[in-house]
PDB file of N, CA and C in Angstrom:
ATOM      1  N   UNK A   1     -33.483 -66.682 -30.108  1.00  0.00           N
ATOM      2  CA  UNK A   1     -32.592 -67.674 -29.527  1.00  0.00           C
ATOM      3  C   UNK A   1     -31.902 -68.444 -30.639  1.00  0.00           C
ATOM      4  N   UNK A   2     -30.853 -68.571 -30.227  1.00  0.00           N
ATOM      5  CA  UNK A   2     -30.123 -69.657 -31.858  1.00  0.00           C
ATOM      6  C   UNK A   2     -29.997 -71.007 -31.272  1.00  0.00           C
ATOM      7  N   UNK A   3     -29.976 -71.624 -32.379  1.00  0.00           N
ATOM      8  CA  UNK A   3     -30.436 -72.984 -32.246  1.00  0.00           C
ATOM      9  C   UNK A   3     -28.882 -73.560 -33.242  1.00  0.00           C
ATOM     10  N   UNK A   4     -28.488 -74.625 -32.401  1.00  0.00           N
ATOM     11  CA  UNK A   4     -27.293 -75.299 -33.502  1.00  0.00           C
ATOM     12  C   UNK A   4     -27.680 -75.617 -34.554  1.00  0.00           C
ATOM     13  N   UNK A   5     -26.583 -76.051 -35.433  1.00  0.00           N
ATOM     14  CA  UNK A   5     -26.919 -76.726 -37.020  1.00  0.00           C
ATOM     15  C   UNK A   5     -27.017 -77.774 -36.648  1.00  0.00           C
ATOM     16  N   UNK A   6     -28.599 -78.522 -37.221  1.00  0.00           N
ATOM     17  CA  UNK A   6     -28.250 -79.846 -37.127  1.00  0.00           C
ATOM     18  C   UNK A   6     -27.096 -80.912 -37.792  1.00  0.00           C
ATOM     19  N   UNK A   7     -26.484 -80.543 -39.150  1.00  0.00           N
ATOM     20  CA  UNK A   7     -25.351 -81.138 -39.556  1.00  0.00           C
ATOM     21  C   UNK A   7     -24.287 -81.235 -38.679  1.00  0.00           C
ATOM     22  N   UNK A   8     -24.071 -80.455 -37.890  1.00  0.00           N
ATOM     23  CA  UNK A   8     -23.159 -80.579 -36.918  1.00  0.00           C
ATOM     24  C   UNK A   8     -22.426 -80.833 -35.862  1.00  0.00           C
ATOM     25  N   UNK A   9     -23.948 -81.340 -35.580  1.00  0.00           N
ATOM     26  CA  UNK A   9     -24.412 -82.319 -33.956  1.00  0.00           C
ATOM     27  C   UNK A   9     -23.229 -83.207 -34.439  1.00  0.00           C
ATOM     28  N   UNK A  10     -22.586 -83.458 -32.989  1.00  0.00           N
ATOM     29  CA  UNK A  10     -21.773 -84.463 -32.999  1.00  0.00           C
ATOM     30  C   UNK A  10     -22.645 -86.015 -32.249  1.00  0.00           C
ATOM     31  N   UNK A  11     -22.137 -86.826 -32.567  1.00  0.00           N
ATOM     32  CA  UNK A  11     -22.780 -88.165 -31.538  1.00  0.00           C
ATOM     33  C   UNK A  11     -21.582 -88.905 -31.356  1.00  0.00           C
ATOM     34  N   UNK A  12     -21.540 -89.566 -30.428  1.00  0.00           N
ATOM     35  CA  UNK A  12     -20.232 -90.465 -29.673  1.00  0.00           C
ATOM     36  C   UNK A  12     -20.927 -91.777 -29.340  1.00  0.00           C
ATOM     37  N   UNK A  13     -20.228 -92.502 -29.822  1.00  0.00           N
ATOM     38  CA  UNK A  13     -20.227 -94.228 -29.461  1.00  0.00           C
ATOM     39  C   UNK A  13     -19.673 -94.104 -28.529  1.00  0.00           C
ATOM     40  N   UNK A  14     -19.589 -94.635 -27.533  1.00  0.00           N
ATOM     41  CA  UNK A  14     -19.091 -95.024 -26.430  1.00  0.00           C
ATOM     42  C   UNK A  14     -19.047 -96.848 -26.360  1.00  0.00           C
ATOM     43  N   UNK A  15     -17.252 -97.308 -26.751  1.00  0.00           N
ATOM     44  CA  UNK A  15     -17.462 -98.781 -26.234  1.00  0.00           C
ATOM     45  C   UNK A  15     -17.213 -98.924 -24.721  1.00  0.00           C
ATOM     46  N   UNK A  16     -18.172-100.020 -24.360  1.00  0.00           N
ATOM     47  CA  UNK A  16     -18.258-100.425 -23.003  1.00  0.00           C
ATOM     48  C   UNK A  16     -16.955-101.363 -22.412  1.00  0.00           C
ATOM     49  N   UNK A  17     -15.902-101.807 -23.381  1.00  0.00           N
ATOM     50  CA  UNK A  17     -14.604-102.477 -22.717  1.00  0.00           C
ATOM     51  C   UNK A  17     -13.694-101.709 -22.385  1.00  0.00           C
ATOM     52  N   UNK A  18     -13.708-100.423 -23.172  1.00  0.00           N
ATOM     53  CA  UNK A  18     -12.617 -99.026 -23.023  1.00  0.00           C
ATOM     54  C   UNK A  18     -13.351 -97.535 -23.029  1.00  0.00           C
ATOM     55  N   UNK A  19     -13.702 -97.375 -21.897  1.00  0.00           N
ATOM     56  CA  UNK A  19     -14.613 -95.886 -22.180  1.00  0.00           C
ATOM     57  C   UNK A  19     -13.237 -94.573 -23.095  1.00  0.00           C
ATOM     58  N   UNK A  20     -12.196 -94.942 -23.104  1.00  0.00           N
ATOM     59  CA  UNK A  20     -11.306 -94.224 -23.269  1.00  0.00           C
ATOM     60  C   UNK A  20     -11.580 -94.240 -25.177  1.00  0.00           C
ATOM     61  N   UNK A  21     -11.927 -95.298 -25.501  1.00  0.00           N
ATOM     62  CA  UNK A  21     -11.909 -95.227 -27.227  1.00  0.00           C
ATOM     63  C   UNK A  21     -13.390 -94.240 -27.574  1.00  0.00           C
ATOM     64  N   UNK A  22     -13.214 -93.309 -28.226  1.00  0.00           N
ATOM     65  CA  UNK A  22     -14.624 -92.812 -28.224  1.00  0.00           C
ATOM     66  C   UNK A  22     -14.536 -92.168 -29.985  1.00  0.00           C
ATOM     67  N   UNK A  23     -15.880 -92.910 -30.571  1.00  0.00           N
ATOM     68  CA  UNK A  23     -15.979 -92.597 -31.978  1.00  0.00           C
ATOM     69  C   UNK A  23     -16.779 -91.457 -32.209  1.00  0.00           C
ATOM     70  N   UNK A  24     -16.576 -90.250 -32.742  1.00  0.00           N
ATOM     71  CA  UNK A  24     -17.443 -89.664 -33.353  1.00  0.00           C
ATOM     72  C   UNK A  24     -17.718 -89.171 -34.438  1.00  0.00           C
ATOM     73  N   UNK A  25     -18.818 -89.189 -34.810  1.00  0.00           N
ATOM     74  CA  UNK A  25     -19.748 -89.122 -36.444  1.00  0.00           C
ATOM     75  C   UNK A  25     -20.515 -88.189 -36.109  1.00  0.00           C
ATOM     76  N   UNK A  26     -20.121 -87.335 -37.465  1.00  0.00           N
ATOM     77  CA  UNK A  26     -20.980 -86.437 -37.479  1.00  0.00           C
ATOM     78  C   UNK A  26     -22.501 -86.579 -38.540  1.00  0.00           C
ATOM     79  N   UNK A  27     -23.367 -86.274 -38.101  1.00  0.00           N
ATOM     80  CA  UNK A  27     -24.891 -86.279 -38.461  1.00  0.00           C
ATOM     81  C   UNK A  27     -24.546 -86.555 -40.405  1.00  0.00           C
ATOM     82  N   UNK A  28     -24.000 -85.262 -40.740  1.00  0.00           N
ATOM     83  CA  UNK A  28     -23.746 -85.235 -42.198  1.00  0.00           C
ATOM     84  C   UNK A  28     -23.182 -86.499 -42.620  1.00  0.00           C
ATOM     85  N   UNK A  29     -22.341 -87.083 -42.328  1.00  0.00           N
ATOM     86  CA  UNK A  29     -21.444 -87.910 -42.610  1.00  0.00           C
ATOM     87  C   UNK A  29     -22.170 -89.224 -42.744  1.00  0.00           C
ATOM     88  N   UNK A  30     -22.907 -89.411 -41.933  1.00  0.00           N
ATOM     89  CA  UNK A  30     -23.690 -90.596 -41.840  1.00  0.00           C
ATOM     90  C   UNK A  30     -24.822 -90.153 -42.897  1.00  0.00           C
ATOM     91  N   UNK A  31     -25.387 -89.188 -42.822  1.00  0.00           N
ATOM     92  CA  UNK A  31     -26.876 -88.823 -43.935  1.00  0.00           C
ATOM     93  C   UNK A  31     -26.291 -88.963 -45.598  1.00  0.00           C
ATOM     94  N   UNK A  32     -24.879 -88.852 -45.637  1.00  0.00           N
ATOM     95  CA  UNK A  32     -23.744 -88.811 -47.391  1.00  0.00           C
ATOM     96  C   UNK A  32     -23.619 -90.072 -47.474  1.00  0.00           C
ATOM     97  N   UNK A  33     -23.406 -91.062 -46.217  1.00  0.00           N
ATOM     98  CA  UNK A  33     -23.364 -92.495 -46.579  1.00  0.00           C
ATOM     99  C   UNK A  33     -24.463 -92.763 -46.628  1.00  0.00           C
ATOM    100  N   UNK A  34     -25.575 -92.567 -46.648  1.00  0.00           N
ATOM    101  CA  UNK A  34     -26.955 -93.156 -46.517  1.00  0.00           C
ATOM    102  C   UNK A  34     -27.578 -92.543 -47.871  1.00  0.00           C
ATOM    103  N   UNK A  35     -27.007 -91.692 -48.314  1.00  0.00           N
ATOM    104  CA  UNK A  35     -27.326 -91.079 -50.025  1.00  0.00           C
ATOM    105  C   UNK A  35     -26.517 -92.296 -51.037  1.00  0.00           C
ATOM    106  N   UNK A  36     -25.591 -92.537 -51.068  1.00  0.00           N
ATOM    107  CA  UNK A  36     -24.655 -93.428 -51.536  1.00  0.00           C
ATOM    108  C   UNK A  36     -25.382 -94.656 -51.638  1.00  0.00           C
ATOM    109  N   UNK A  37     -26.338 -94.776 -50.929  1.00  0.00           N
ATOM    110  CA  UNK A  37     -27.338 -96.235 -51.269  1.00  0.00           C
ATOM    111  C   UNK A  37     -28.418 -96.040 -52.410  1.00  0.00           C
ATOM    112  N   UNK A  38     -28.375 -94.860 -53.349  1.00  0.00           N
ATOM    113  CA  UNK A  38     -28.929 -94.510 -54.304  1.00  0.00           C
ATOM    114  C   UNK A  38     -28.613 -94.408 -55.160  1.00  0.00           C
ATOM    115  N   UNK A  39     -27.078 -95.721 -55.430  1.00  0.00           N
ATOM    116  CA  UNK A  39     -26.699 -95.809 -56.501  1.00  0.00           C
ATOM    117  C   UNK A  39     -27.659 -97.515 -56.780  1.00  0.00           C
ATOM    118  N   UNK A  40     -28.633 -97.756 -55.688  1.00  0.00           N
ATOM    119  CA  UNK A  40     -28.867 -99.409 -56.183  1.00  0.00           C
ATOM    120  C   UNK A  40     -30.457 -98.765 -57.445  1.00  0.00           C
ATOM    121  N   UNK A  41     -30.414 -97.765 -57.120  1.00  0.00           N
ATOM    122  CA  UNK A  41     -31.641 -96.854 -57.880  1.00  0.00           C
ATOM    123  C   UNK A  41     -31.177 -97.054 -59.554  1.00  0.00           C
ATOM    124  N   UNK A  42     -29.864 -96.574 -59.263  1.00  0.00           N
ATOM    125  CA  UNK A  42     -28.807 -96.590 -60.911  1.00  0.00           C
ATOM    126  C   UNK A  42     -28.882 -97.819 -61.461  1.00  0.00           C
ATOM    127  N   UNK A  43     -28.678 -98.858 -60.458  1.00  0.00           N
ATOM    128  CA  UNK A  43     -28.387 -99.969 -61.057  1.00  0.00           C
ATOM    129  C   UNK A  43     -29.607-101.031 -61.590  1.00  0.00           C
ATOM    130  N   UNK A  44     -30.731-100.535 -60.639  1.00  0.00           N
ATOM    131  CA  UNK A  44     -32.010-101.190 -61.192  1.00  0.00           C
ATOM    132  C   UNK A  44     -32.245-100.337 -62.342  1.00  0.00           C
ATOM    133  N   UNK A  45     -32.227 -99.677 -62.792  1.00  0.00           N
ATOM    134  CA  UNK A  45     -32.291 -98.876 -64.144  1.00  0.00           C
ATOM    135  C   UNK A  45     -31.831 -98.928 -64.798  1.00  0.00           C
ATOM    136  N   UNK A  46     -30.544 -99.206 -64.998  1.00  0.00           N
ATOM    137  CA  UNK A  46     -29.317-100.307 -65.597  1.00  0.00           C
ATOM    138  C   UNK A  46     -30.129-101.853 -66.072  1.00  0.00           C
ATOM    139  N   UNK A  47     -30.756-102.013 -65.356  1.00  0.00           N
ATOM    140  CA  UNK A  47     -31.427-103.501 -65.813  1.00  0.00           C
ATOM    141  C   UNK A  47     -32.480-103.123 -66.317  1.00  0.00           C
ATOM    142  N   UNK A  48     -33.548-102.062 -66.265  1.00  0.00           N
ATOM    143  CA  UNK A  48     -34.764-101.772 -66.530  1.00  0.00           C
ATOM    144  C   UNK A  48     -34.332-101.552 -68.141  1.00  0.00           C
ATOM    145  N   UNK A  49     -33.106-101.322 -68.860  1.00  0.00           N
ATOM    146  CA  UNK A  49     -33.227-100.625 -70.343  1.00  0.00           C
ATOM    147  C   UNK A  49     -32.411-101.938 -71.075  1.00  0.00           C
ATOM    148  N   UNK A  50     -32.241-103.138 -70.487  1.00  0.00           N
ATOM    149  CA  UNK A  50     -31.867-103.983 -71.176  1.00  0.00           C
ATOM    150  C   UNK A  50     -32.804-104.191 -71.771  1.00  0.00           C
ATOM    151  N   UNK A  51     -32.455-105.903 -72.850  1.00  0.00           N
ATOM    152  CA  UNK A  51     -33.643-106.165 -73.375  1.00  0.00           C
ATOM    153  C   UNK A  51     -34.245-107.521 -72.508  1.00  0.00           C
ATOM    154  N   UNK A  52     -34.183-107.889 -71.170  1.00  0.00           N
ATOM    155  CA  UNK A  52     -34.358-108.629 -70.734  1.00  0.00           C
ATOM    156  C   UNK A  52     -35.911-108.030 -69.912  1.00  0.00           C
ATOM    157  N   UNK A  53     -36.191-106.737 -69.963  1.00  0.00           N
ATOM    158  CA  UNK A  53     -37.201-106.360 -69.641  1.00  0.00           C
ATOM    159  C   UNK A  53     -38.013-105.712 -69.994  1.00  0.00           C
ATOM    160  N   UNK A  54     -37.679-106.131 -71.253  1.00  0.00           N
ATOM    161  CA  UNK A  54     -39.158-105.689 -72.597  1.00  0.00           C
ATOM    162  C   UNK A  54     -40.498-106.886 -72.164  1.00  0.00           C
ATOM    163  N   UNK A  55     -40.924-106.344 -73.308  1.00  0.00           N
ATOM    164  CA  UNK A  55     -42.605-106.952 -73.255  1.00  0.00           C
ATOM    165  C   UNK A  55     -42.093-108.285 -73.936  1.00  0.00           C
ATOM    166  N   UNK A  56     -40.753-108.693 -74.717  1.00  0.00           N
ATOM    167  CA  UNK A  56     -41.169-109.872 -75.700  1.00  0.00           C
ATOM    168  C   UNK A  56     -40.525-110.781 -74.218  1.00  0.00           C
ATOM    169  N   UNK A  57     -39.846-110.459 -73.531  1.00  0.00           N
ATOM    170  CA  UNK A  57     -38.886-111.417 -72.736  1.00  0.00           C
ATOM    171  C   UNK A  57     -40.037-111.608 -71.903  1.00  0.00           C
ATOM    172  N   UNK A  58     -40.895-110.233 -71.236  1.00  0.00           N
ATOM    173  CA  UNK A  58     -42.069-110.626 -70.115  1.00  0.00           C
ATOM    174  C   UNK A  58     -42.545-111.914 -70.992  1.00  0.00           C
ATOM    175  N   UNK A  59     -43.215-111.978 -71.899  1.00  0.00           N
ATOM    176  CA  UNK A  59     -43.939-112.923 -72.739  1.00  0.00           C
ATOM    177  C   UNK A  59     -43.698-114.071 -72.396  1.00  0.00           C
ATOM    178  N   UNK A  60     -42.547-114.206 -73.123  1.00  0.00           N
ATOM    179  CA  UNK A  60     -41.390-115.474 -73.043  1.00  0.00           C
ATOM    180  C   UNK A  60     -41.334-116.133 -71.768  1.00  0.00           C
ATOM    181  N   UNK A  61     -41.143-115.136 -70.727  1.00  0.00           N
ATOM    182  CA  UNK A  61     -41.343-115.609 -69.156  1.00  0.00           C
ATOM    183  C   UNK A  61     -42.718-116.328 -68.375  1.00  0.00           C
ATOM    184  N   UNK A  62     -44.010-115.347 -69.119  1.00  0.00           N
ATOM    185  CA  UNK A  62     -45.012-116.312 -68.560  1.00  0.00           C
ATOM    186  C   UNK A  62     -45.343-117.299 -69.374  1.00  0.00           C
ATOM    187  N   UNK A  63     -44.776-117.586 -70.603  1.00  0.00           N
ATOM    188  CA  UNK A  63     -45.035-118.992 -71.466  1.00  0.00           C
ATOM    189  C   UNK A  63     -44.118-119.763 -70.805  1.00  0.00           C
ATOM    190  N   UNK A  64     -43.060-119.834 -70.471  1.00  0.00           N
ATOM    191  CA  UNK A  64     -42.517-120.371 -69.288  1.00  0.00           C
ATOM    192  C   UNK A  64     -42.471-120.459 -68.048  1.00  0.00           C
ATOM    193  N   UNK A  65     -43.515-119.994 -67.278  1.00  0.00           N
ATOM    194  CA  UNK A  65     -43.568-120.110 -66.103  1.00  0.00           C
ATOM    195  C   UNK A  65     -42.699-119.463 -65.013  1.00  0.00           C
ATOM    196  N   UNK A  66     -41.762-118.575 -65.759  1.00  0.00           N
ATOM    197  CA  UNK A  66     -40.693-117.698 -64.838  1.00  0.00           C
ATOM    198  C   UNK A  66     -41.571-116.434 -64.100  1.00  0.00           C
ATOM    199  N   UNK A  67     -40.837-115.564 -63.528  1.00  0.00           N
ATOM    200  CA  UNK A  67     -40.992-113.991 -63.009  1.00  0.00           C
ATOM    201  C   UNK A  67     -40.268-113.243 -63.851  1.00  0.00           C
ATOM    202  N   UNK A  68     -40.622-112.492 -64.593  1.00  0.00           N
ATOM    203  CA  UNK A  68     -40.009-111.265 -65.393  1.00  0.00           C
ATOM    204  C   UNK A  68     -39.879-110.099 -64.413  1.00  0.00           C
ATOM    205  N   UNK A  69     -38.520-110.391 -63.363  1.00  0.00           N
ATOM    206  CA  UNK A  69     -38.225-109.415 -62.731  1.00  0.00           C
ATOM    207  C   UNK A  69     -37.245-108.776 -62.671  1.00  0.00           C
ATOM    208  N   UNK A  70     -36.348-108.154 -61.976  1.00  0.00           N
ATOM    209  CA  UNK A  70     -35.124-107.808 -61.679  1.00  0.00           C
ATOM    210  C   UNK A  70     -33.780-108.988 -61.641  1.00  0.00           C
ATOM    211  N   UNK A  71     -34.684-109.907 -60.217  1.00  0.00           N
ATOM    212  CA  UNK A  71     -33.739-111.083 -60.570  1.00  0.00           C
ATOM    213  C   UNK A  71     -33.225-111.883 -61.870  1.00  0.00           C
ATOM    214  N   UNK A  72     -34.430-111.940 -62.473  1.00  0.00           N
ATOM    215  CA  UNK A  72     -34.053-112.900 -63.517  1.00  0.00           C
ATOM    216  C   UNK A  72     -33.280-111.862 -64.596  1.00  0.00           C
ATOM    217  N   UNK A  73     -33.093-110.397 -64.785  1.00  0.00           N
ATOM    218  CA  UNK A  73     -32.683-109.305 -65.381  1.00  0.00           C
ATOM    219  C   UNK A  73     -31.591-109.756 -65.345  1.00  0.00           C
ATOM    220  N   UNK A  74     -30.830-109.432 -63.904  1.00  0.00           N
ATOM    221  CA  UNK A  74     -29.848-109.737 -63.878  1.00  0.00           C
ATOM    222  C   UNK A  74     -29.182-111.267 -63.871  1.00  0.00           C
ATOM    223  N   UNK A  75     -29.465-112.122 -63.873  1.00  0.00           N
ATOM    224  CA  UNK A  75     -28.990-113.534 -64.325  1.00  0.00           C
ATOM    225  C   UNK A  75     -29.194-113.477 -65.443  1.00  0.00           C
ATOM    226  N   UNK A  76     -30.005-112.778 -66.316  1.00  0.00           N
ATOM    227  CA  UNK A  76     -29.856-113.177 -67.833  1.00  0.00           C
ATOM    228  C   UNK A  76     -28.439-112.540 -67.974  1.00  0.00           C
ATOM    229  N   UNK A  77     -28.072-111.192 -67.726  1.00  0.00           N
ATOM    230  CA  UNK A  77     -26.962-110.477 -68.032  1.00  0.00           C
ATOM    231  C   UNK A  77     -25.326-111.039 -67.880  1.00  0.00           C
ATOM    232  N   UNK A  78     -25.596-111.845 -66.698  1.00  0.00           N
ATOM    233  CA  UNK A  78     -24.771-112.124 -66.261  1.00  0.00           C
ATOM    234  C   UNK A  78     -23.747-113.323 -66.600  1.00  0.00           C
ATOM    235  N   UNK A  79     -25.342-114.191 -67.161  1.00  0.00           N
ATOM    236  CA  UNK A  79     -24.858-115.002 -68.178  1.00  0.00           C
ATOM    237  C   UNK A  79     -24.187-114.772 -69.333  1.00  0.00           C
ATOM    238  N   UNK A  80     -24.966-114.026 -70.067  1.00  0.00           N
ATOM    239  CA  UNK A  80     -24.847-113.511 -71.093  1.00  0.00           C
ATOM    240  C   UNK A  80     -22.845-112.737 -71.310  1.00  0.00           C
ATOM    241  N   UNK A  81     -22.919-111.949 -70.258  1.00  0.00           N
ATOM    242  CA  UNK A  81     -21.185-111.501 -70.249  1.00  0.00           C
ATOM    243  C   UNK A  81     -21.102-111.215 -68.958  1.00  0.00           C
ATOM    244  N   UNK A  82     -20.406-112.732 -68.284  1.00  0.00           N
ATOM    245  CA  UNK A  82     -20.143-113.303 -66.983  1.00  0.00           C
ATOM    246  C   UNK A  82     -19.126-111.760 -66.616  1.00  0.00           C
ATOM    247  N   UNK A  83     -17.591-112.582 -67.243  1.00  0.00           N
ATOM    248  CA  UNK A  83     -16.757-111.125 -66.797  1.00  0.00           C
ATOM    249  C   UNK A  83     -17.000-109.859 -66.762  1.00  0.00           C
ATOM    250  N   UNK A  84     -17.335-108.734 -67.880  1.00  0.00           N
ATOM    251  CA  UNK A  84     -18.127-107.363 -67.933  1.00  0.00           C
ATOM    252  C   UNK A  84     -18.920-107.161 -66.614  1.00  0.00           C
ATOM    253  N   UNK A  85     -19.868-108.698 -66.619  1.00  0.00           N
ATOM    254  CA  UNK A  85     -20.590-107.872 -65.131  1.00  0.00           C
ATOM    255  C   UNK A  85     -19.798-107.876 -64.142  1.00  0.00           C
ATOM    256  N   UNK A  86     -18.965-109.014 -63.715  1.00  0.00           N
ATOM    257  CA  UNK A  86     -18.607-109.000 -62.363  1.00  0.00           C
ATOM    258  C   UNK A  86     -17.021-107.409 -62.351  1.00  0.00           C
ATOM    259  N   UNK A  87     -16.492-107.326 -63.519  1.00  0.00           N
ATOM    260  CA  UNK A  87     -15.615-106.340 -63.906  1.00  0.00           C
ATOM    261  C   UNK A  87     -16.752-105.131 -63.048  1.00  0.00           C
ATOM    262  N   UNK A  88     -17.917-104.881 -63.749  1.00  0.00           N
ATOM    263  CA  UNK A  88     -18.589-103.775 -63.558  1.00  0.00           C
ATOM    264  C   UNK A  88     -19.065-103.565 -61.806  1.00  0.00           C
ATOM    265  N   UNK A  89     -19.225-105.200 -61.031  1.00  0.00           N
ATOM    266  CA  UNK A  89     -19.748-104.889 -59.935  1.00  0.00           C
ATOM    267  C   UNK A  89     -18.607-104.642 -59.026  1.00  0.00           C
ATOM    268  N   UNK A  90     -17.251-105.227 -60.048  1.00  0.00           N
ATOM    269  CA  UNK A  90     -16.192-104.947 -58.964  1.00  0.00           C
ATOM    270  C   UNK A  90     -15.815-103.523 -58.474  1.00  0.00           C
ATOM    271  N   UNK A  91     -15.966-102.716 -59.723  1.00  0.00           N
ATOM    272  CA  UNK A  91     -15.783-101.107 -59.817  1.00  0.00           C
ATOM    273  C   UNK A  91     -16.749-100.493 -59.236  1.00  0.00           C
ATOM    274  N   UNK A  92     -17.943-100.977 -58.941  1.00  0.00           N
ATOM    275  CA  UNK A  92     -19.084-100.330 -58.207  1.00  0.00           C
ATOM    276  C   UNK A  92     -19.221-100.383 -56.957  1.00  0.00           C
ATOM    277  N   UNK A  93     -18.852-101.302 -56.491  1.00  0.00           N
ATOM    278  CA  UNK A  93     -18.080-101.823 -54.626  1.00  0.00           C
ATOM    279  C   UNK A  93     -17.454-100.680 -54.624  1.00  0.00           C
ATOM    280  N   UNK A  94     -16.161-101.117 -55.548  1.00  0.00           N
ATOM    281  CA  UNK A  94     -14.792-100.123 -55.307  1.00  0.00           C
ATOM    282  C   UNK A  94     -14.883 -98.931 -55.008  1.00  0.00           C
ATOM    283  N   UNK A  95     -15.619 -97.976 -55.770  1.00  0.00           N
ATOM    284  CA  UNK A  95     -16.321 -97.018 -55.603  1.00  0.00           C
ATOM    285  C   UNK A  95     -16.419 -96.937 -54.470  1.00  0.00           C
ATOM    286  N   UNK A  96     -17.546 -97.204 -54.282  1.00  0.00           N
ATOM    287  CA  UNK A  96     -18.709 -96.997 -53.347  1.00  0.00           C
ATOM    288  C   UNK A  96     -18.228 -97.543 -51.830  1.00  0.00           C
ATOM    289  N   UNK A  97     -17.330 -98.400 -51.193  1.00  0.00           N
ATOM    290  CA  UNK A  97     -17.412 -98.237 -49.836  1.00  0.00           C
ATOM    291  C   UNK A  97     -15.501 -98.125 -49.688  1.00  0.00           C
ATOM    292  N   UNK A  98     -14.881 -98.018 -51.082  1.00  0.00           N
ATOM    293  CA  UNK A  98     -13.898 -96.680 -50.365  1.00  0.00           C
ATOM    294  C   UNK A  98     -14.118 -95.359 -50.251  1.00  0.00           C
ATOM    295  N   UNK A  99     -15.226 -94.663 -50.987  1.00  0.00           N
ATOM    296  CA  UNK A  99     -15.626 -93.636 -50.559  1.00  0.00           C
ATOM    297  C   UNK A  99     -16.458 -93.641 -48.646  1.00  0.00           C
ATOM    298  N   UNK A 100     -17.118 -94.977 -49.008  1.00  0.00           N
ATOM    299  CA  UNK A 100     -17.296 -95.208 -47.485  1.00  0.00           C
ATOM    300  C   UNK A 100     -16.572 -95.214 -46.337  1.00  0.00           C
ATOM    301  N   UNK A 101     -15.541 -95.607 -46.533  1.00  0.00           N
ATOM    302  CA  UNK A 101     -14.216 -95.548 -45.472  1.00  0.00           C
ATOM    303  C   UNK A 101     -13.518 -94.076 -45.383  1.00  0.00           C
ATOM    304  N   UNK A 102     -13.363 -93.460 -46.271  1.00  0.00           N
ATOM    305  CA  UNK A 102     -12.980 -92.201 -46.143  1.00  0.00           C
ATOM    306  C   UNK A 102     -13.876 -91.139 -45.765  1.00  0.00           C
ATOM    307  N   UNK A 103     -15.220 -91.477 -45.948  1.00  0.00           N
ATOM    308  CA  UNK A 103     -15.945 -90.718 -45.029  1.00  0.00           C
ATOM    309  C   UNK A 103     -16.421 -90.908 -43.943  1.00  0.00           C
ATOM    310  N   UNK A 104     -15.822 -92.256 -43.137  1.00  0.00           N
ATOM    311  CA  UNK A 104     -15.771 -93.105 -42.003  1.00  0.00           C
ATOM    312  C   UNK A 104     -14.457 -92.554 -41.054  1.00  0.00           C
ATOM    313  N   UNK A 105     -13.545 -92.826 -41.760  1.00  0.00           N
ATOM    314  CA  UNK A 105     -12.140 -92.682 -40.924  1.00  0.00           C
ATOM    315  C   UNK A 105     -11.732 -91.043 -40.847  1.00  0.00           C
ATOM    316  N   UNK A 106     -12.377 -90.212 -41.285  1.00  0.00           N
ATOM    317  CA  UNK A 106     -11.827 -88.741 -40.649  1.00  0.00           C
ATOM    318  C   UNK A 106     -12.118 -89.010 -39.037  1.00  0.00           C
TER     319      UNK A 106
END
């Protein structure tokens, strides 16, 4: 017996003010946007090879009473070169949910 592809399953929104508007997404499409959230993987790793998360900064942090974590990773950075980062997070949006829209709006 053959069995469909699951990539191919279609699904339909149905809005309840206009049954006439009807969205459909396909399985794949939604599973490529849901891969695309594995660029926050990149970016914590991006902070993991600074030097804000060595052993001398951990140090530094519990002689001060901070968390030597991610958060404070990135606020050190950010301080450090305000524009570069926000330059860098602007291009990483940009990226990332116009590729979202174009694999939205077919």
């Amino acid at each position: 017996m053959w069995h469909p592809n699951l990539f191919t399953v279609n699904y339909k929104v149905e809005y309840e003010h206009n049954p006439e508007n009807i969205l459909t997404y396909r399985l794949n499409d939604i599973m490529t946007a849901m891969c695309l959230f594995r660029l926050f993987y990149l970016f914590r790793f991006l902070l993991t090879i600074t030097k804000y998360k060595s052993s001398r900064a951990a140090r530094a942090c519990r002689m001060y009473g901070e968390q030597s974590n991610y958060k404070f990773s990135l606020v050190c950075v950010f301080n450090e070169n305000p524009f570069v980062f926000l330059f860098f997070i602007l291009i990483i949006f940009l990226v990332f949910f116009s590729y979202e829209i174009r694999i939205f709006e077919w």
